[in-house]
N, C-alpha and C. Protein backbone atom coordinates (compact mmCIF):
# COMPACT_ATOMS: atom_id res chain seq x y z
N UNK A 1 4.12 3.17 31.70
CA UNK A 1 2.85 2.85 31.05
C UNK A 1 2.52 1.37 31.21
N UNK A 2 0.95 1.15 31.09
CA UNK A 2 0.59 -0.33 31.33
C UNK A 2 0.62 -0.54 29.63
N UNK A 3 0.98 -1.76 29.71
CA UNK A 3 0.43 -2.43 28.16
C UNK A 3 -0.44 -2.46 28.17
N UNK A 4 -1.84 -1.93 28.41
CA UNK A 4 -3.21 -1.38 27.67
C UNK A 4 -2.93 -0.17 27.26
N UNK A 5 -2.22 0.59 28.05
CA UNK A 5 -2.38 2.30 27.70
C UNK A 5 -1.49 2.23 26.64
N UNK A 6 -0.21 1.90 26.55
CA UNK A 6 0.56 1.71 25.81
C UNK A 6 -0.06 1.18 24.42
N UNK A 7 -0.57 0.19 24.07
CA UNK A 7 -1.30 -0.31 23.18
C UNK A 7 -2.15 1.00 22.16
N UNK A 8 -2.77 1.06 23.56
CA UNK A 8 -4.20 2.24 23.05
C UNK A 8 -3.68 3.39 22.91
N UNK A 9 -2.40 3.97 22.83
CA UNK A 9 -2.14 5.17 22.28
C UNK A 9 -1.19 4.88 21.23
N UNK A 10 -0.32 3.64 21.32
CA UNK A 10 -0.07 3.03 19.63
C UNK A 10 -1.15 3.13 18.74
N UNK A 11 -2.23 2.37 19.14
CA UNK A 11 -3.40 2.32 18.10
C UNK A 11 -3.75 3.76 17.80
N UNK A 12 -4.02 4.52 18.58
CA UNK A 12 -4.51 6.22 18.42
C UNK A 12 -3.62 6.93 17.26
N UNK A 13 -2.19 6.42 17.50
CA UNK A 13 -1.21 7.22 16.76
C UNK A 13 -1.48 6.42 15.49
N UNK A 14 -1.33 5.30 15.14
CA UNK A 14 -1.33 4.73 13.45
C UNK A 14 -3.25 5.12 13.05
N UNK A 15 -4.42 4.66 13.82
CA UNK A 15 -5.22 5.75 13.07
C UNK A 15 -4.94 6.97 12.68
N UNK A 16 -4.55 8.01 13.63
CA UNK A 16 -4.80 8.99 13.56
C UNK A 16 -3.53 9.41 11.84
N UNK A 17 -2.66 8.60 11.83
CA UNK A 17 -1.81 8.44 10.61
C UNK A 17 -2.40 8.10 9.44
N UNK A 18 -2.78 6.93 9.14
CA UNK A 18 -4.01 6.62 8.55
C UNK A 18 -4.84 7.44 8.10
N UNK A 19 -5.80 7.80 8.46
CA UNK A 19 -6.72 8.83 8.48
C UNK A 19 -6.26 10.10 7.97
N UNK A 20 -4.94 10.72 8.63
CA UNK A 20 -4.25 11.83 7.37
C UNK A 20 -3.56 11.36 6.14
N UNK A 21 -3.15 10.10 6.02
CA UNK A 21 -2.37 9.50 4.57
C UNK A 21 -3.49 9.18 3.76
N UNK A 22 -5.07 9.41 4.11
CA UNK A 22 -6.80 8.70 3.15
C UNK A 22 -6.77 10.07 2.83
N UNK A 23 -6.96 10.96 3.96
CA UNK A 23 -7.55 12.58 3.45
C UNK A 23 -6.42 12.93 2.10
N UNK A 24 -5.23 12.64 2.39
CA UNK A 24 -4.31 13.66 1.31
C UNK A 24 -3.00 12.23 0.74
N UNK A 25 -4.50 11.16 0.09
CA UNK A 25 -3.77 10.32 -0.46
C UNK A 25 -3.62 10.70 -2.10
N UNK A 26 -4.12 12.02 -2.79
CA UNK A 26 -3.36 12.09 -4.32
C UNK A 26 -2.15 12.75 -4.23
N UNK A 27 -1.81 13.63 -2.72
CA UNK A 27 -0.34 14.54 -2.58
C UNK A 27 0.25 13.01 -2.36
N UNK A 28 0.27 11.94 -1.73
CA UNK A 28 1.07 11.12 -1.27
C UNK A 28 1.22 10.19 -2.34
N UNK A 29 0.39 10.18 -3.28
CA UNK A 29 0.77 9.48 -4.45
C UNK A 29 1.74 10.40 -5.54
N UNK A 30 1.54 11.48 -5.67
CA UNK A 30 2.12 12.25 -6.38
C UNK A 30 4.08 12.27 -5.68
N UNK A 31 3.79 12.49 -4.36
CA UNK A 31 5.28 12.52 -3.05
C UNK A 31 5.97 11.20 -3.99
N UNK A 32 5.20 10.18 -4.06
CA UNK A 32 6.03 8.64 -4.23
C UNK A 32 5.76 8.55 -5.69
N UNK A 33 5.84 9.12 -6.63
CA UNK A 33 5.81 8.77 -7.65
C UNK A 33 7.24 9.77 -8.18
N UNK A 34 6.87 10.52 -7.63
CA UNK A 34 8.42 11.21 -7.87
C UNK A 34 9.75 10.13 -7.88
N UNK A 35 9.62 9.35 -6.37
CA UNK A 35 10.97 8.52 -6.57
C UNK A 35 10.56 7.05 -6.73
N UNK A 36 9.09 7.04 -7.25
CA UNK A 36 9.45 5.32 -7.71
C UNK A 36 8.51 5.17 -9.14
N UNK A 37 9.11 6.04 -9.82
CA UNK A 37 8.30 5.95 -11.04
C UNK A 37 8.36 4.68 -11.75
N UNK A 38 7.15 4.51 -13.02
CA UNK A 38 6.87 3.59 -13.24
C UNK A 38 6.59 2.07 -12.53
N UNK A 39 6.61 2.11 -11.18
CA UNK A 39 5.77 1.04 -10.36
C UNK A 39 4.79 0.87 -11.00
N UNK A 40 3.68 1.31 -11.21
CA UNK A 40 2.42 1.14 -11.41
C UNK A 40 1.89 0.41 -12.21
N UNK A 41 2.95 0.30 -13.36
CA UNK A 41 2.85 -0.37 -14.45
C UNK A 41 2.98 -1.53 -14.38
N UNK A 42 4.50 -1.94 -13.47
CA UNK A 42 4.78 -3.21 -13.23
C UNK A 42 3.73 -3.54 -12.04
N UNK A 43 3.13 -3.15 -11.25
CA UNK A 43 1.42 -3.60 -10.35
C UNK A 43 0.59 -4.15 -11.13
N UNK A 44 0.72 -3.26 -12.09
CA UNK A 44 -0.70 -3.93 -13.07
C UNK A 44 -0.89 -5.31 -13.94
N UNK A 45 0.89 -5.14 -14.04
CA UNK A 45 1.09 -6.73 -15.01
C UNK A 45 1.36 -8.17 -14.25
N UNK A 46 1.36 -7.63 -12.72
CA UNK A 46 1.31 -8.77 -11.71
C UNK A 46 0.08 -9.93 -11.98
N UNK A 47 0.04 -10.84 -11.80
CA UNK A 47 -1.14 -11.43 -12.03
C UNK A 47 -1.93 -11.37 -10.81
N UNK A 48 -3.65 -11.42 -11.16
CA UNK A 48 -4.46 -11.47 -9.75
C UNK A 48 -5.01 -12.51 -9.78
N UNK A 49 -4.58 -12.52 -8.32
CA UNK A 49 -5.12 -14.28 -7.55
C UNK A 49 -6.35 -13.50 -7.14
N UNK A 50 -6.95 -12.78 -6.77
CA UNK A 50 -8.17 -12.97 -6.68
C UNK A 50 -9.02 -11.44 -6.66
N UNK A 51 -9.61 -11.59 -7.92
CA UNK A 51 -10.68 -10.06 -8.01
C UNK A 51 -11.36 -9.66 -6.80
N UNK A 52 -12.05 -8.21 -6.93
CA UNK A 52 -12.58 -8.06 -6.05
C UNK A 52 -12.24 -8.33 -4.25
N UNK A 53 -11.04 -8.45 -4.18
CA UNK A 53 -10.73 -8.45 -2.99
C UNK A 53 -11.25 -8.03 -1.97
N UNK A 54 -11.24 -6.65 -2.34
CA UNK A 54 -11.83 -5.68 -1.09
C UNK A 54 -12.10 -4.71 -1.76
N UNK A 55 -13.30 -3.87 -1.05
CA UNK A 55 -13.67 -2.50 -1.02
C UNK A 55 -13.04 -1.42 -0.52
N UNK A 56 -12.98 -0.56 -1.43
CA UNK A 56 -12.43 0.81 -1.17
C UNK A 56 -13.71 1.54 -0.27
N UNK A 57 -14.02 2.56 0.72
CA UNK A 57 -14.78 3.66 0.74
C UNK A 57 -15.53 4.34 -0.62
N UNK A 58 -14.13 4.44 -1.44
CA UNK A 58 -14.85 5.23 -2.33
C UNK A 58 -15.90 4.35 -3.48
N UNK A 59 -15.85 3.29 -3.09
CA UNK A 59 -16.81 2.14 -4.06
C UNK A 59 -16.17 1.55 -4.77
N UNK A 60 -15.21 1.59 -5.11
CA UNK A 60 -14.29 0.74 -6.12
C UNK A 60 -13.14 -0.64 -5.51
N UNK A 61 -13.46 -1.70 -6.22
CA UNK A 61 -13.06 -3.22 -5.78
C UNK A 61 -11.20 -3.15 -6.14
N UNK A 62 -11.06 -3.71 -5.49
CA UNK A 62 -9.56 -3.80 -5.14
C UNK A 62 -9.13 -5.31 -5.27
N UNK A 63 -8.12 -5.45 -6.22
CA UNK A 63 -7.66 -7.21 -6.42
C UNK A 63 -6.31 -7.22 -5.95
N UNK A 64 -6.07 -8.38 -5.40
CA UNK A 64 -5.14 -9.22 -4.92
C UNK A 64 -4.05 -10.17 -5.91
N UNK A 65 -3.11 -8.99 -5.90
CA UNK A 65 -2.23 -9.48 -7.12
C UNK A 65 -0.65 -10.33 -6.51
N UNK A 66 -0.45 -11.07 -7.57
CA UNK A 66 0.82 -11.60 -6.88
C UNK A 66 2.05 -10.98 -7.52
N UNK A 67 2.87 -10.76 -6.39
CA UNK A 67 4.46 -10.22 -6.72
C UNK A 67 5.25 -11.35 -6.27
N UNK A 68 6.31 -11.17 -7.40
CA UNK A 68 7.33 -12.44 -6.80
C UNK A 68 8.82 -11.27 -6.60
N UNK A 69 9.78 -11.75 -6.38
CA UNK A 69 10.99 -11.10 -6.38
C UNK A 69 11.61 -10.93 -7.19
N UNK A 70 11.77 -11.97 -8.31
CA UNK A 70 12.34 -11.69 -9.52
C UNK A 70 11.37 -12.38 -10.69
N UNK A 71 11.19 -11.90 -11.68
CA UNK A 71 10.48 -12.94 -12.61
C UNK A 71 9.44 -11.65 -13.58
N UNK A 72 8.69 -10.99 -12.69
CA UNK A 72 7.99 -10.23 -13.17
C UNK A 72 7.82 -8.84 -13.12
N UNK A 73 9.19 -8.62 -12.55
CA UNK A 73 9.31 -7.21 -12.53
C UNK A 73 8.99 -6.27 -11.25
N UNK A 74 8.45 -7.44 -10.39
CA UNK A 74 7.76 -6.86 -9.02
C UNK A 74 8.77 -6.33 -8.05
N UNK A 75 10.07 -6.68 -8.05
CA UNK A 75 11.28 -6.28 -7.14
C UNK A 75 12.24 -6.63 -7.46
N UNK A 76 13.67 -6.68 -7.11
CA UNK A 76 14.95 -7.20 -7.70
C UNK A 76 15.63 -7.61 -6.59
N UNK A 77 16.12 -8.63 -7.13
CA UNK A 77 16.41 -9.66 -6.09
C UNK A 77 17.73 -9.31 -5.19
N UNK A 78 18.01 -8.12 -5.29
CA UNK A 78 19.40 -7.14 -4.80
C UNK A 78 18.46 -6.29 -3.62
N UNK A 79 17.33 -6.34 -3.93
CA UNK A 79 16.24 -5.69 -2.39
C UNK A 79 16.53 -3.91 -3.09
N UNK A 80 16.48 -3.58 -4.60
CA UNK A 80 16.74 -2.24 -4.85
C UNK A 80 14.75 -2.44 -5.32
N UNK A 81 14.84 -0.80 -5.92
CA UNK A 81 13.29 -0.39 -6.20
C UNK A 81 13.24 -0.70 -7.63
């Protein structure tokens, strides 16, 4: 393969991934909540550096929160969940 073709069927494969992890993203939240429960909580108490980040499709603003490694609950400094 040339590194264009190569490229362009990398890119084909992570859309085309993408695009099935958007369609059947409440099974894939439900899949990962099974083994990383209570994340969500500690997401929320992260602080945000900056509102409104970005747009979702579905209309709703997305903020840019900070995680540190140890301090706030965001990860443990042993690299466990």
């Amino acid at each position: 393969l040339q590194r264009e073709d190569f490229l362009r069927e990398a890119l084909d494969i992570a859309q085309r991934c993408y695009i099935a992890l958007e369609r059947n993203a409440p099974a894939l939240d439900q899949a990962l909540s099974q083994h990383f429960a209570g994340r969500s909580e500690v997401v929320r108490r992260a602080p945000v550096l900056q509102a409104a980040f970005s747009g979702c499709r579905c209309g709703a603003s997305l903020e840019l929160r900070c995680h540190t490694a140890v301090g706030d609950g965001g990860g443990r400094a042993d690299g466990g969940p």
